[in-house]
C-alpha atoms as a PDB file:
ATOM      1  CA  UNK A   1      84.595  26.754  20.057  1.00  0.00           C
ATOM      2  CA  UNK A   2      82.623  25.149  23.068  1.00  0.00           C
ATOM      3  CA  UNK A   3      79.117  26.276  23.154  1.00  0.00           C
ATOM      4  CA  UNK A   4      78.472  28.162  26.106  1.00  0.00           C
ATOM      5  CA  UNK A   5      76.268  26.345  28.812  1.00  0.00           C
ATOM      6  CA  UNK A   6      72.869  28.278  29.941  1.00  0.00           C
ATOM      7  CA  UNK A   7      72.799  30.205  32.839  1.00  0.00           C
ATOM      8  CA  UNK A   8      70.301  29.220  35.928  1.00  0.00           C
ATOM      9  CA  UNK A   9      68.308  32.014  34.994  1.00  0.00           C
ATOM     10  CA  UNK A  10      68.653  31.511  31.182  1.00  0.00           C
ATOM     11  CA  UNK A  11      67.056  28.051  31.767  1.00  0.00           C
ATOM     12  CA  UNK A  12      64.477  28.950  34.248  1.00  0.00           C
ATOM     13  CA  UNK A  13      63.427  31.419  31.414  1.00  0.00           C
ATOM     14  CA  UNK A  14      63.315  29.441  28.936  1.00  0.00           C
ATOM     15  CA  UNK A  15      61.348  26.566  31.204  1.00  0.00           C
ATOM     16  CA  UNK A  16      58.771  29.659  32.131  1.00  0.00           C
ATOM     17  CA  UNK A  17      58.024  30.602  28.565  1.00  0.00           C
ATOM     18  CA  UNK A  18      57.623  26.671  27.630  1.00  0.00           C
ATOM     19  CA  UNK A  19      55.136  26.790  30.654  1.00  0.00           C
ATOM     20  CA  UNK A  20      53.218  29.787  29.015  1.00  0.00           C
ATOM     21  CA  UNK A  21      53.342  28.910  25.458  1.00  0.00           C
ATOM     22  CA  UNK A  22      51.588  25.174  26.175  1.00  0.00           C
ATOM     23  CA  UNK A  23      49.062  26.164  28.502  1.00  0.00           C
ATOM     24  CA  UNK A  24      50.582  24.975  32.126  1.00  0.00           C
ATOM     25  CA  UNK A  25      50.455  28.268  32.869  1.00  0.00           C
ATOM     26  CA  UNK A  26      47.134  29.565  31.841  1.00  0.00           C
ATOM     27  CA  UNK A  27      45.788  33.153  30.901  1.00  0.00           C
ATOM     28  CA  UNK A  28      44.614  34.970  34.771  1.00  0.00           C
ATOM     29  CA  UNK A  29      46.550  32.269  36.123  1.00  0.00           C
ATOM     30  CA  UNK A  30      48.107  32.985  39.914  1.00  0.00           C
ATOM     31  CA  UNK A  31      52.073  32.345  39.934  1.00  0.00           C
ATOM     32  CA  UNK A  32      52.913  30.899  42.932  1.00  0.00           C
ATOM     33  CA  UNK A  33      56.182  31.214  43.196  1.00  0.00           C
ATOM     34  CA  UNK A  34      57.342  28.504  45.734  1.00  0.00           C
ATOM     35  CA  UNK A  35      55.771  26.065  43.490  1.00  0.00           C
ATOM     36  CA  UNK A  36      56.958  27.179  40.466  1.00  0.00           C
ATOM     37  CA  UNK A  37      60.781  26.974  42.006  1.00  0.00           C
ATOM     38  CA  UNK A  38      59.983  23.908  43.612  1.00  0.00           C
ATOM     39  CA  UNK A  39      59.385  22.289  39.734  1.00  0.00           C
ATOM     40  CA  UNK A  40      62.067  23.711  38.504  1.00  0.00           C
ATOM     41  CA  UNK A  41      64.370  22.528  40.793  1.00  0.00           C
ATOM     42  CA  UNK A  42      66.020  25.822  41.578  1.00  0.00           C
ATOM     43  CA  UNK A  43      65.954  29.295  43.637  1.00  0.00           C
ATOM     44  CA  UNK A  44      63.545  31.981  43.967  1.00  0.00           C
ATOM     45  CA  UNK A  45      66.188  34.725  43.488  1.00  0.00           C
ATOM     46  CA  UNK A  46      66.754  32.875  39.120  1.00  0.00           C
ATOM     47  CA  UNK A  47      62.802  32.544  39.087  1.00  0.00           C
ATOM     48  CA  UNK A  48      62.195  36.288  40.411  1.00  0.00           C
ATOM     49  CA  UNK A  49      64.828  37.623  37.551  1.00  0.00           C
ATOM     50  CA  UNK A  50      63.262  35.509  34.773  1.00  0.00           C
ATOM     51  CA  UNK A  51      60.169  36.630  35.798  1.00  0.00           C
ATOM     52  CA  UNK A  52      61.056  40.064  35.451  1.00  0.00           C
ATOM     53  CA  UNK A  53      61.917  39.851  32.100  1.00  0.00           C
ATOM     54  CA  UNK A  54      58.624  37.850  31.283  1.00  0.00           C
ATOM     55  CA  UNK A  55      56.657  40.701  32.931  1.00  0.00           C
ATOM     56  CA  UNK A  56      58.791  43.393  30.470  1.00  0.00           C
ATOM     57  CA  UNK A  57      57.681  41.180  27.213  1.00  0.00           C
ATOM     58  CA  UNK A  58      53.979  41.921  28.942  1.00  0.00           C
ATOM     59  CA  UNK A  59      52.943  38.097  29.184  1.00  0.00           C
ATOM     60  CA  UNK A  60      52.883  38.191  33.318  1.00  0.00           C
ATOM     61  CA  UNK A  61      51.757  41.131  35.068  1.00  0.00           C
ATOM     62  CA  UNK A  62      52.257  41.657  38.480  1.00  0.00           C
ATOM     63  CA  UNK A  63      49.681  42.994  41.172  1.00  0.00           C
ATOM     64  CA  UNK A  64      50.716  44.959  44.269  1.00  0.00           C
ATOM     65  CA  UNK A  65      49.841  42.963  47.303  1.00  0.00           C
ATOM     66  CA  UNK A  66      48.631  39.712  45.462  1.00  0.00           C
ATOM     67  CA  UNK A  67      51.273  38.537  43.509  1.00  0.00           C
ATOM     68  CA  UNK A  68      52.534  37.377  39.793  1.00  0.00           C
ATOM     69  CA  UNK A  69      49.283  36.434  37.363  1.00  0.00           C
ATOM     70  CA  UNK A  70      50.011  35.204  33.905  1.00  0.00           C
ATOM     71  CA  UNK A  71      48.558  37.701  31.958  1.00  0.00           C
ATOM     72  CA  UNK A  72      44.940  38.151  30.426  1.00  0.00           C
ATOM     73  CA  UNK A  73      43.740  40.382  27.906  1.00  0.00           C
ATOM     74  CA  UNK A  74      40.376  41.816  27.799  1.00  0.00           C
ATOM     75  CA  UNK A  75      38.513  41.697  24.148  1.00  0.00           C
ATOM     76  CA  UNK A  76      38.779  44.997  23.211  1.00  0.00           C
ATOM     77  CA  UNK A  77      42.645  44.968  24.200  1.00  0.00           C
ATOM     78  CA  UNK A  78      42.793  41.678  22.111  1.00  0.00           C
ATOM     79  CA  UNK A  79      41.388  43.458  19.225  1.00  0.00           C
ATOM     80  CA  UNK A  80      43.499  46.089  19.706  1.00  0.00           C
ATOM     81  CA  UNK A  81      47.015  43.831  19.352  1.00  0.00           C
ATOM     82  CA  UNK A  82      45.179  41.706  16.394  1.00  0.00           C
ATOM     83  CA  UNK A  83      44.342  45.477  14.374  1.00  0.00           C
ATOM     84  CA  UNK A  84      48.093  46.674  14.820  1.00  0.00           C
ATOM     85  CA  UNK A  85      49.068  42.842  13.614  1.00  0.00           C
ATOM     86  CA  UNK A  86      46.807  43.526  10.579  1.00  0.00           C
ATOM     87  CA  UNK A  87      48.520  46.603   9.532  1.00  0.00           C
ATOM     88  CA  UNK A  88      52.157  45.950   9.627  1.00  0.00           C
ATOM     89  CA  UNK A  89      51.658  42.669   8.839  1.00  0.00           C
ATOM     90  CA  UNK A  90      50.487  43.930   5.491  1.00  0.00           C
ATOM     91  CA  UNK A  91      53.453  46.181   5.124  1.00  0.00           C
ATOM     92  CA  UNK A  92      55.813  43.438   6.275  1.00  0.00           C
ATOM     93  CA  UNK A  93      54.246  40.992   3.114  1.00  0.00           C
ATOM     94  CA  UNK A  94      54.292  44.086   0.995  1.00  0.00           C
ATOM     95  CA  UNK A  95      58.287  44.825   1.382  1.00  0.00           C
ATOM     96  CA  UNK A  96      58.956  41.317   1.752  1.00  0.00           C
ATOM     97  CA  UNK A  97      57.449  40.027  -1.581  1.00  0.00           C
ATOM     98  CA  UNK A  98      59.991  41.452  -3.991  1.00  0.00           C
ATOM     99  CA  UNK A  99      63.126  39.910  -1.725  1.00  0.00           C
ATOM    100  CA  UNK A 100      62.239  36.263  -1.319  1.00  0.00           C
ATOM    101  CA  UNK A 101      63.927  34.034  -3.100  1.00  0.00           C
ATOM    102  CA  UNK A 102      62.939  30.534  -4.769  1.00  0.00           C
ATOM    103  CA  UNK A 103      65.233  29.293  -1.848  1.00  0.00           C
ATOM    104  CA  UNK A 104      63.803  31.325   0.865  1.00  0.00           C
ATOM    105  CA  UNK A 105      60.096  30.295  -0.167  1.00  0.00           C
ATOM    106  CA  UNK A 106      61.172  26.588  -0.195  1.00  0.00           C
ATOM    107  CA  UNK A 107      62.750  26.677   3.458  1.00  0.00           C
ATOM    108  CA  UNK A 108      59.028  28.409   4.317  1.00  0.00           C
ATOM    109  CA  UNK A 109      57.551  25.800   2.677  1.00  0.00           C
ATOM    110  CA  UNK A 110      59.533  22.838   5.378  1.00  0.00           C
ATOM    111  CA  UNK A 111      58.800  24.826   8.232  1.00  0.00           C
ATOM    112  CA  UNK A 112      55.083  24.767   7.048  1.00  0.00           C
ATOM    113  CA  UNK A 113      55.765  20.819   7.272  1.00  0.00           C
ATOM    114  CA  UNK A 114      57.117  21.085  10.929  1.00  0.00           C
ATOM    115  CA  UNK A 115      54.327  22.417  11.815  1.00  0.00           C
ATOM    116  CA  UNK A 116      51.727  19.660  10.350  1.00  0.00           C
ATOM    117  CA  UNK A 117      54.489  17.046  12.208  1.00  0.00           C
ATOM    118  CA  UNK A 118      53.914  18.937  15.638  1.00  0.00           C
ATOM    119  CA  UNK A 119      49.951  18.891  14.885  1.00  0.00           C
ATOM    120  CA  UNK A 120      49.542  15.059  14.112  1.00  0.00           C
ATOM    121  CA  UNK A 121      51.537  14.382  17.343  1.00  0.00           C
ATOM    122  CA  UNK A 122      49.764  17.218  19.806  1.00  0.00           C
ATOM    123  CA  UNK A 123      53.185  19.024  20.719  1.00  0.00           C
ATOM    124  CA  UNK A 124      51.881  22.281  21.515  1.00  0.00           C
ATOM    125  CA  UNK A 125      55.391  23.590  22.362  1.00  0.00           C
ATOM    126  CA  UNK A 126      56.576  22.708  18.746  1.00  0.00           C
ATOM    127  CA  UNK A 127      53.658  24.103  17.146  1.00  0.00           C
ATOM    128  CA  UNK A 128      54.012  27.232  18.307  1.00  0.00           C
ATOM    129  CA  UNK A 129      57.593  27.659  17.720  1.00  0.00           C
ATOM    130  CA  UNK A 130      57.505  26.139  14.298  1.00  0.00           C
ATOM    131  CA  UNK A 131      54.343  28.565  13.519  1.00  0.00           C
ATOM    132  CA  UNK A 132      55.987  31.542  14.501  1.00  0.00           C
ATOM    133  CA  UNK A 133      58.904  30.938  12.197  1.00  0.00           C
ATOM    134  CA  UNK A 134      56.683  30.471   9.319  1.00  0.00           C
ATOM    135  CA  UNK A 135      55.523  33.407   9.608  1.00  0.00           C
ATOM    136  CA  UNK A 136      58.546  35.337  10.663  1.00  0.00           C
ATOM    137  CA  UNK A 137      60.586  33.958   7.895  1.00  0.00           C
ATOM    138  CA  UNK A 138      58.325  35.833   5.821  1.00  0.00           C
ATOM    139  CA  UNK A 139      58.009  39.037   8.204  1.00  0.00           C
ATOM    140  CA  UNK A 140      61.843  39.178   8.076  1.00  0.00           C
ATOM    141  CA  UNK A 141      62.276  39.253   4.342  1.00  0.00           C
ATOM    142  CA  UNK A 142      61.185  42.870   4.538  1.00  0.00           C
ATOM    143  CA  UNK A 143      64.526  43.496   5.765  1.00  0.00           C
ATOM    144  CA  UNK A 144      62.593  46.460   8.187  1.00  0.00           C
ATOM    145  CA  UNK A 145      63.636  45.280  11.727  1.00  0.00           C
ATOM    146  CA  UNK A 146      62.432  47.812  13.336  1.00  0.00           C
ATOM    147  CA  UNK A 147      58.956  46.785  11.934  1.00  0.00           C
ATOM    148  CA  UNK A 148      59.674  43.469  12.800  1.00  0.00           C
ATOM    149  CA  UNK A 149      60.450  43.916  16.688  1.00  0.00           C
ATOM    150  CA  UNK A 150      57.630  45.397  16.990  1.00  0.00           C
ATOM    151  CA  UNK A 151      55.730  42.778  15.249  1.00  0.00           C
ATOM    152  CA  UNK A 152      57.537  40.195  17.340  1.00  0.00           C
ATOM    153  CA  UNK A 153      56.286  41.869  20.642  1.00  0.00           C
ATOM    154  CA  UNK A 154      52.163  42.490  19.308  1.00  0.00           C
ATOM    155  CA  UNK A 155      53.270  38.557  18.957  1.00  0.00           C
ATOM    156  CA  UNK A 156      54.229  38.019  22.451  1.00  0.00           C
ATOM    157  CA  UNK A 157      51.564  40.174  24.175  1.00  0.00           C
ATOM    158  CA  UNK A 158      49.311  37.510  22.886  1.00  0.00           C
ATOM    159  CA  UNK A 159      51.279  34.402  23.525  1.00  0.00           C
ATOM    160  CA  UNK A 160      49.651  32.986  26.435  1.00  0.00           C
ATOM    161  CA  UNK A 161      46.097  32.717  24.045  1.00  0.00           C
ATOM    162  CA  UNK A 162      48.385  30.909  21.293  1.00  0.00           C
ATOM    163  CA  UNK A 163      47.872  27.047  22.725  1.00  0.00           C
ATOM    164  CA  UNK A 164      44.203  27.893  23.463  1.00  0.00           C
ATOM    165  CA  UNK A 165      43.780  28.421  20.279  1.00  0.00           C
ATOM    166  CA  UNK A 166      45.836  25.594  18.830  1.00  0.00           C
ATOM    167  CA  UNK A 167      44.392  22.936  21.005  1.00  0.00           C
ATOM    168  CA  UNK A 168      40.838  24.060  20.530  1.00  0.00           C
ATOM    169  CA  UNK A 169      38.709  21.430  17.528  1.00  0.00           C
ATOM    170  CA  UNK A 170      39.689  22.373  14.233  1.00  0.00           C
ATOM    171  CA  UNK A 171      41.898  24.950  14.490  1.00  0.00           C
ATOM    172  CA  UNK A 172      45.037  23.020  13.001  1.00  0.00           C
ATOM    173  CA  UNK A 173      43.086  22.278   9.884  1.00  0.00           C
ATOM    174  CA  UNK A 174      42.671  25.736   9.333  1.00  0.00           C
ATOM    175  CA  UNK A 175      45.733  26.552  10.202  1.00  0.00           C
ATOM    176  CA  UNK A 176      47.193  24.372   7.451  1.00  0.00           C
ATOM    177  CA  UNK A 177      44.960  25.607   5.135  1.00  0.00           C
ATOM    178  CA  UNK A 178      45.969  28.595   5.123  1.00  0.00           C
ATOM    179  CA  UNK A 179      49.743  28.149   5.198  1.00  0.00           C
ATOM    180  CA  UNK A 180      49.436  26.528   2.139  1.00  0.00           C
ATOM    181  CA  UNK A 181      47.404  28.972   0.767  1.00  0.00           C
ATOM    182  CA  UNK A 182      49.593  31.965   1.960  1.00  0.00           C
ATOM    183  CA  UNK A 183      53.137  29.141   0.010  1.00  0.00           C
ATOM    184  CA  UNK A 184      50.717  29.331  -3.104  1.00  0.00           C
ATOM    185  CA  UNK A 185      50.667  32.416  -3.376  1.00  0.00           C
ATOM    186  CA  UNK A 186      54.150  33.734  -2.264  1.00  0.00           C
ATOM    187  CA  UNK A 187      54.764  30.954  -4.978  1.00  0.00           C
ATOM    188  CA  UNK A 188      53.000  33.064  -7.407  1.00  0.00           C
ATOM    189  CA  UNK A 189      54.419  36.098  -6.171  1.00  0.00           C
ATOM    190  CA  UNK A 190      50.593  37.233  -5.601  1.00  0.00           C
ATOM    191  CA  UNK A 191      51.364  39.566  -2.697  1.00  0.00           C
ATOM    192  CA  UNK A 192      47.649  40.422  -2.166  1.00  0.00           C
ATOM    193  CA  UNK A 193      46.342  36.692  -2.231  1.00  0.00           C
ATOM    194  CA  UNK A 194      49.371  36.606   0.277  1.00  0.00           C
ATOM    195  CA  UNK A 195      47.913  39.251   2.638  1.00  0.00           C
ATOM    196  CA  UNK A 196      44.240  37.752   2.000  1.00  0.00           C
ATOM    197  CA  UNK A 197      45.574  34.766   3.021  1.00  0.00           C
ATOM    198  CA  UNK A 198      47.053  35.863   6.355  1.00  0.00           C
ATOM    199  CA  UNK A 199      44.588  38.192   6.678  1.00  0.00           C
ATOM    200  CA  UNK A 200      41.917  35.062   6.835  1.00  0.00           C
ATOM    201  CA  UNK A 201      44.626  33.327   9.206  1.00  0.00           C
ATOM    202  CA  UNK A 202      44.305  36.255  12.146  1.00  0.00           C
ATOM    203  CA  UNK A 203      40.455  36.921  11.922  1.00  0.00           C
ATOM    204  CA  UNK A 204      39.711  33.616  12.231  1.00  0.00           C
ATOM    205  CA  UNK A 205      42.567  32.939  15.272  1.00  0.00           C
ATOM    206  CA  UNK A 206      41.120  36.209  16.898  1.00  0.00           C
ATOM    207  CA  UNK A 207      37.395  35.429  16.659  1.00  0.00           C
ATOM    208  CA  UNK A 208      38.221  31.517  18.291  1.00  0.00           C
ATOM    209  CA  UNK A 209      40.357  33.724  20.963  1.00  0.00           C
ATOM    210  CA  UNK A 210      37.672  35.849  21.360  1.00  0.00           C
ATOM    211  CA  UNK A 211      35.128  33.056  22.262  1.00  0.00           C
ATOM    212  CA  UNK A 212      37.975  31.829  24.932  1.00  0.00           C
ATOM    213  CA  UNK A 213      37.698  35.696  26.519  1.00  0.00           C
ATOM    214  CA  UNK A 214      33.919  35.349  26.602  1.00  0.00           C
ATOM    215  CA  UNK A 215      33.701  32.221  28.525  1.00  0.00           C
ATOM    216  CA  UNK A 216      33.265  31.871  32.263  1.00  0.00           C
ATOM    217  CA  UNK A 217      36.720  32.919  34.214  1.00  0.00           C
ATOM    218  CA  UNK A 218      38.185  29.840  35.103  1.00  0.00           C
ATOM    219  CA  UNK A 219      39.615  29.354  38.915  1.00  0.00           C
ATOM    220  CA  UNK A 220      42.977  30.532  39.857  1.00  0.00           C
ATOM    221  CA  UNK A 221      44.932  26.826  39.841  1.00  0.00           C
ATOM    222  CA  UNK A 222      48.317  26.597  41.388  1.00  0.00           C
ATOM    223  CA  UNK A 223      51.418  24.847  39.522  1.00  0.00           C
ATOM    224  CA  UNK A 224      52.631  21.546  41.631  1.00  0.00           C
END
């Protein structure tokens, strides 16, 4: 059967979350919607629907009499998302453990490798994609979906931080670290070196996110 070609507002969407997830858009950023529609090449009426359902997932607010603003988290709302991500994640690892497979912990292990592939070539887009399904293909072994939605929108309320923190000195390093910690130990079956492990992954993601919250507010930029 014939794949099914994207809708106008299907791809606008999914050019709108590429724009997030790599930083065109930036955190306290102004949409300006005329530009924005003007580089994609389309309508307002697809760009106002898509950003509807951007605003829903929480990473664009909007604000009566001023407009669209990709969104931007205080600290102590930060810390809030980063504490819930602590303790399901743990749960998530904890159910999970006992159902991954040899298999399952292999196909982990090459999407670990995608994202070392994106790093040496600076693809922020890929990174984050290939990043989240390392760590989803893990989440999801818990077979609790329920848990995992929710973890998948904590996940999303924060993606417009995610290549600020990947493009910042030294974060990829770490990052790999601590993948192939976290493959050692599902290895091993070690679920608490697993959750030490990702544990060790967040706190140090949150505290280089938490330096980016600290800093001067940068200007409100417009897209061309």
């Amino acid at each position: 059967m014939k794949e099914k070609s994207p809708t106008t507002q299907e791809l606008v969407l999914r050019l709108l979350r590429t724009d997030i997830l790599t930083g065109v858009l930036r955190p306290g950023q102004q949409i300006i919607q005329e530009s924005l529609a003007s580089r994609y090449g389309v309508s307002r009426a697809p760009l106002r629907e898509a950003m509807k359902i951007i605003e829903g997932e929480g990473q664009i607010i909007h604000s009566p009499h001023r407009g669209y603003f990709v969104t931007e988290l205080d600290l102590a709302n930060m810390r809030e998302v980063y504490r819930l991500r602590e303790i399901l994640e743990r749960e998530a690892i904890r159910a999970a453990i006992p159902n991954l497979t040899d298999t399952e912990i292999q196909a982990i292990g090459a999407v670990a490798d995608e994202v070392s592939a994106a790093a040496a070539s600076g693809e922020l887009l890929a990174i984050t994609l290939a990043n989240r399904r390392f760590h989803f293909m893990v989440f999801e072994a818990s077979q609790m979906p329920r848990l995992v939605r929710i973890l998948t929108q904590l996940w999303d309320a924060t993606d417009v931080y995610r290549s600020v923190y990947f493009a910042a000195p030294g974060s990829m390093a770490h990052v790999a670290r601590d993948h192939a910690g976290i493959l050692e130990a599902l290895r091993a079956r070690d679920t608490d070196e697993v959750i030490r492990w990702q544990d060790s992954h967040r706190d140090h993601a949150l505290t280089r996110l938490a330096d980016q919250l600290d800093s001067p507010r940068r200007p409100v930029i417009t897209v061309r």
